[in-house]
N, C-alpha and C. Protein backbone atom coordinates (compact mmCIF):
# COMPACT_ATOMS: atom_id res chain seq x y z
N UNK A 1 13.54 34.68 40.21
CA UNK A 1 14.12 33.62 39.40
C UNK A 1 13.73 32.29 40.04
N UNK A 2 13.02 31.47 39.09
CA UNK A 2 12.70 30.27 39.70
C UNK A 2 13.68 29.14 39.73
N UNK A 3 14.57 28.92 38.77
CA UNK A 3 15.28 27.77 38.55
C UNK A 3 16.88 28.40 37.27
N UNK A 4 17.86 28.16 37.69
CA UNK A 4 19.05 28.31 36.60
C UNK A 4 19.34 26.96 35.34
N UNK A 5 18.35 27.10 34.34
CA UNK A 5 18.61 26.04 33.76
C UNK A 5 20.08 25.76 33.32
N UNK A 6 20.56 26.84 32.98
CA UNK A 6 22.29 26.87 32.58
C UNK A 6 22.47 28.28 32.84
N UNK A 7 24.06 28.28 32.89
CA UNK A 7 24.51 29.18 33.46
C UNK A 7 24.03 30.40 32.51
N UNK A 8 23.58 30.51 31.61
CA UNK A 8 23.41 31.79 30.82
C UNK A 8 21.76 32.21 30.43
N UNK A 9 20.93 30.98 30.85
CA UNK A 9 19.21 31.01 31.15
C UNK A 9 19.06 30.56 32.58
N UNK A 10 17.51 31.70 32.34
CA UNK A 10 16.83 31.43 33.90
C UNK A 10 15.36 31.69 33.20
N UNK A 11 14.87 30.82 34.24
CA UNK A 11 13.62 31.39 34.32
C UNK A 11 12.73 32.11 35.35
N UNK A 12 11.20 32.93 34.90
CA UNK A 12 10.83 33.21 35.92
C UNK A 12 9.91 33.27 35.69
N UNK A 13 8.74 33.79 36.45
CA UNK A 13 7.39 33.41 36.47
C UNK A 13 6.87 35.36 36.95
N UNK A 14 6.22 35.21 36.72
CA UNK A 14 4.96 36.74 37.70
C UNK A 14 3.49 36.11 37.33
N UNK A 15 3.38 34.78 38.00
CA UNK A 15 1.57 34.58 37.73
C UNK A 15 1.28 34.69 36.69
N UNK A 16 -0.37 34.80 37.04
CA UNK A 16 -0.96 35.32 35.95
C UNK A 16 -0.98 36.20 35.02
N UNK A 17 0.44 36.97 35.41
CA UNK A 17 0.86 37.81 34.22
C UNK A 17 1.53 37.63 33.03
N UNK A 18 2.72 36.03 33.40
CA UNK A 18 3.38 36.02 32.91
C UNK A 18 3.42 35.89 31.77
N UNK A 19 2.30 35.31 30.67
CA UNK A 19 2.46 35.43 29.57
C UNK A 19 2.10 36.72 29.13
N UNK A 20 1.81 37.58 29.82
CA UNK A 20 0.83 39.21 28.72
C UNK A 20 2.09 40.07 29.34
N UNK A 21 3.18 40.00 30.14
CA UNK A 21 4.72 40.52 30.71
C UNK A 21 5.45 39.62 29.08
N UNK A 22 5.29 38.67 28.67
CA UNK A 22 6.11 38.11 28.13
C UNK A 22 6.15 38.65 26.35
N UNK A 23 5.01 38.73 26.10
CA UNK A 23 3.98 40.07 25.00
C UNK A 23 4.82 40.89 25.08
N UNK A 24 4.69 41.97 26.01
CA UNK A 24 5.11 43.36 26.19
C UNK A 24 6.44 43.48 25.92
N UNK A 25 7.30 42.13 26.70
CA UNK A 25 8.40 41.80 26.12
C UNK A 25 9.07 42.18 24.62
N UNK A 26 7.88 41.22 24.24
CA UNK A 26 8.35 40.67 22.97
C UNK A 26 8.18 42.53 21.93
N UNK A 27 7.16 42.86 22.83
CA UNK A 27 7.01 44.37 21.75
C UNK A 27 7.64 45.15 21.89
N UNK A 28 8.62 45.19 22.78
CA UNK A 28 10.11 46.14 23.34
C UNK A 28 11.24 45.47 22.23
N UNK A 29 11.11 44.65 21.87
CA UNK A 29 12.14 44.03 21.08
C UNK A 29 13.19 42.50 21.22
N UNK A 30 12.66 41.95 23.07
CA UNK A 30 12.98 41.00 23.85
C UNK A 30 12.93 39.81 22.93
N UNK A 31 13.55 39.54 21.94
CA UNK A 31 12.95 37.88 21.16
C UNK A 31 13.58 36.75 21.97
N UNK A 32 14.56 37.27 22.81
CA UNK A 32 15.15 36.28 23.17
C UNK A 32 14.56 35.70 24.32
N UNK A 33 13.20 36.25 24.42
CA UNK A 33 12.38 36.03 25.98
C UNK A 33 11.20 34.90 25.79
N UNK A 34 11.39 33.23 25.89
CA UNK A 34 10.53 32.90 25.61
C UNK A 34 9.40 32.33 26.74
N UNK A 35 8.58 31.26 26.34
CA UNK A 35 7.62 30.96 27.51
C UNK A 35 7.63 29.58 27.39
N UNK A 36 7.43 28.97 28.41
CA UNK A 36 7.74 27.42 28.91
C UNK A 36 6.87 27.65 29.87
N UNK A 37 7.06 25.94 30.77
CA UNK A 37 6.36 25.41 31.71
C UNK A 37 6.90 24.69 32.90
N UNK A 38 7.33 25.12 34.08
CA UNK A 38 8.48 24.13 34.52
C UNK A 38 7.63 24.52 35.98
N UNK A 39 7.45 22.77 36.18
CA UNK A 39 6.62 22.25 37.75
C UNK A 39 5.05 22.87 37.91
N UNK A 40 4.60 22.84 36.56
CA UNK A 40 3.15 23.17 36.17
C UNK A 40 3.04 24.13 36.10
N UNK A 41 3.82 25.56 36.53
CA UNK A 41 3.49 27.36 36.34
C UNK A 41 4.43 27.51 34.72
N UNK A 42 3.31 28.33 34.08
CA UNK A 42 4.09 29.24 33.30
C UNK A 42 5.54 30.08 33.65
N UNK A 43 6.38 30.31 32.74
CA UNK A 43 7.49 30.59 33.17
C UNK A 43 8.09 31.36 32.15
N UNK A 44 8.79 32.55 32.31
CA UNK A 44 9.79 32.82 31.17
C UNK A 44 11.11 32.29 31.20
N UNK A 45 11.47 32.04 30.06
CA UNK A 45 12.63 31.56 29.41
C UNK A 45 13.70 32.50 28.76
N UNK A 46 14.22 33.10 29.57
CA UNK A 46 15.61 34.25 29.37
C UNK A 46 16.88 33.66 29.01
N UNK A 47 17.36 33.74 28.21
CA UNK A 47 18.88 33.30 27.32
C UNK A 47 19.76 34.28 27.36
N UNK A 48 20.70 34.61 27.53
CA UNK A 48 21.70 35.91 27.56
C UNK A 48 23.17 35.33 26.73
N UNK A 49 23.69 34.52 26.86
CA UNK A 49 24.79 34.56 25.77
C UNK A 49 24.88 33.19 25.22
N UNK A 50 24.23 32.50 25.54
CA UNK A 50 23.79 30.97 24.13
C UNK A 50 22.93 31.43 22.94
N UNK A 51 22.15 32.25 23.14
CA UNK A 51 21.01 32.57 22.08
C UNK A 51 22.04 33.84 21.32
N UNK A 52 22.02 33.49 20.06
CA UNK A 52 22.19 34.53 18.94
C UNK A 52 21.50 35.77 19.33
N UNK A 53 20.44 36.22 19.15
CA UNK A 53 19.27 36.75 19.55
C UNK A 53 19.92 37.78 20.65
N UNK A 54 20.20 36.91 21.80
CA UNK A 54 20.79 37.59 23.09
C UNK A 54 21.52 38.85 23.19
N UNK A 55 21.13 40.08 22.80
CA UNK A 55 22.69 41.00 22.71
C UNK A 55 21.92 42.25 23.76
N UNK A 56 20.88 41.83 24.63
CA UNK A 56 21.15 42.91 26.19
C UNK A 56 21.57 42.39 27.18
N UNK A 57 21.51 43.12 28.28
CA UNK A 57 22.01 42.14 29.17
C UNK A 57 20.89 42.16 30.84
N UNK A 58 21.58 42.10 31.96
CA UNK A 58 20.27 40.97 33.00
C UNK A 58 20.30 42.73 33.46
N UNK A 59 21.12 43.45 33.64
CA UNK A 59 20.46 45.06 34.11
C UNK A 59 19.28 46.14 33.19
N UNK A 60 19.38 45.37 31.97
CA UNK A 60 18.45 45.96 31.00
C UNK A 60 16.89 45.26 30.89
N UNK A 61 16.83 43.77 30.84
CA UNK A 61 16.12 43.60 31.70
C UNK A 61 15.40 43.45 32.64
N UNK A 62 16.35 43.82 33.52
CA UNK A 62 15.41 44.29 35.06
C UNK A 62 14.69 45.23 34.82
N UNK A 63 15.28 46.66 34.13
CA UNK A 63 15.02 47.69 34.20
C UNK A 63 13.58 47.67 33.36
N UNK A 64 13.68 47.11 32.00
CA UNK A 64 12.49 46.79 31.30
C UNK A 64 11.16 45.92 32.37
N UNK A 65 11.67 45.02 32.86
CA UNK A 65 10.72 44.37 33.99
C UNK A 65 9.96 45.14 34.57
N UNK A 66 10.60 46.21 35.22
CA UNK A 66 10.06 47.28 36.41
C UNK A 66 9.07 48.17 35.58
N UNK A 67 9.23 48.53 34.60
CA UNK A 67 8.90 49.44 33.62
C UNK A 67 7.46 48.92 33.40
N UNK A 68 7.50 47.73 33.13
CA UNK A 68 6.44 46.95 32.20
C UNK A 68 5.60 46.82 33.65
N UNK A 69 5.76 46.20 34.12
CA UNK A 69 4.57 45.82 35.54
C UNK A 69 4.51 47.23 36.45
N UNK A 70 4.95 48.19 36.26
CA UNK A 70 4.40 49.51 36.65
C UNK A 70 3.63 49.78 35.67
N UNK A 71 3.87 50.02 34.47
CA UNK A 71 2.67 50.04 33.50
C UNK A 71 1.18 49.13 33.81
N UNK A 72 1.65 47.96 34.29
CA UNK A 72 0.32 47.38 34.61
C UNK A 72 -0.06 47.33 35.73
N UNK A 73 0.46 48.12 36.62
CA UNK A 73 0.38 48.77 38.28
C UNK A 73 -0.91 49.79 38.05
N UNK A 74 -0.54 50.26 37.15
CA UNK A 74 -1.17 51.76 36.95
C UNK A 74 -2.42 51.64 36.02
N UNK A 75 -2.34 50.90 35.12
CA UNK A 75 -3.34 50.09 34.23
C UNK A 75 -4.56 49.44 35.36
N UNK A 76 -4.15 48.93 35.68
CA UNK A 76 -5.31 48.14 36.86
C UNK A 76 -5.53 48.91 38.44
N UNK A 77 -5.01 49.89 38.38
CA UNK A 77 -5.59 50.77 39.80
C UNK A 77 -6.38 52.04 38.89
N UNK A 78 -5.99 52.33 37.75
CA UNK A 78 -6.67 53.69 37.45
C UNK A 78 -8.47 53.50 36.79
N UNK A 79 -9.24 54.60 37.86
CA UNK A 79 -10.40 54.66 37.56
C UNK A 79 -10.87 55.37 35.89
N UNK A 80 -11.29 54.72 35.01
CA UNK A 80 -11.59 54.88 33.86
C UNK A 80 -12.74 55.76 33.38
């Protein structure tokens, strides 16, 4: 977590991943996950109970997090 914009968003960043993590997101069903820019890095933009949208919560996202960048753990070490 890079910064608490309000108590119910945060953002965060994973590099150069973060917008194609933010995709994968969005294809799990995450709408409430958007993308910004804060101190020149890309960043996601997570909302949990201001956003309509919002109805998981920060353990379901983790869990989706881990999920998704092991997918691309395994994506980029496996010989093709």
């Amino acid at each position: 977590m890079l910064h608490d914009l309000m108590p119910d968003i945060v953002t965060l960043s994973f590099g150069k991943r973060t917008e194609e993590i933010r995709d994968r997101l969005h294809a799990r069903g995450w709408t409430m996950v958007g993308l910004g820019d804060w101190k020149g890095e890309r960043v996601l933009g997570v909302s949990f109970g201001g956003d309509r949208r919002a109805t998981r919560t920060a353990d379901e996202l983790a869990d989706t997090l881990m999920t998704i960048v092991g997918e691309m753990e395994v994506a980029e070490t496996r010989a093709w």
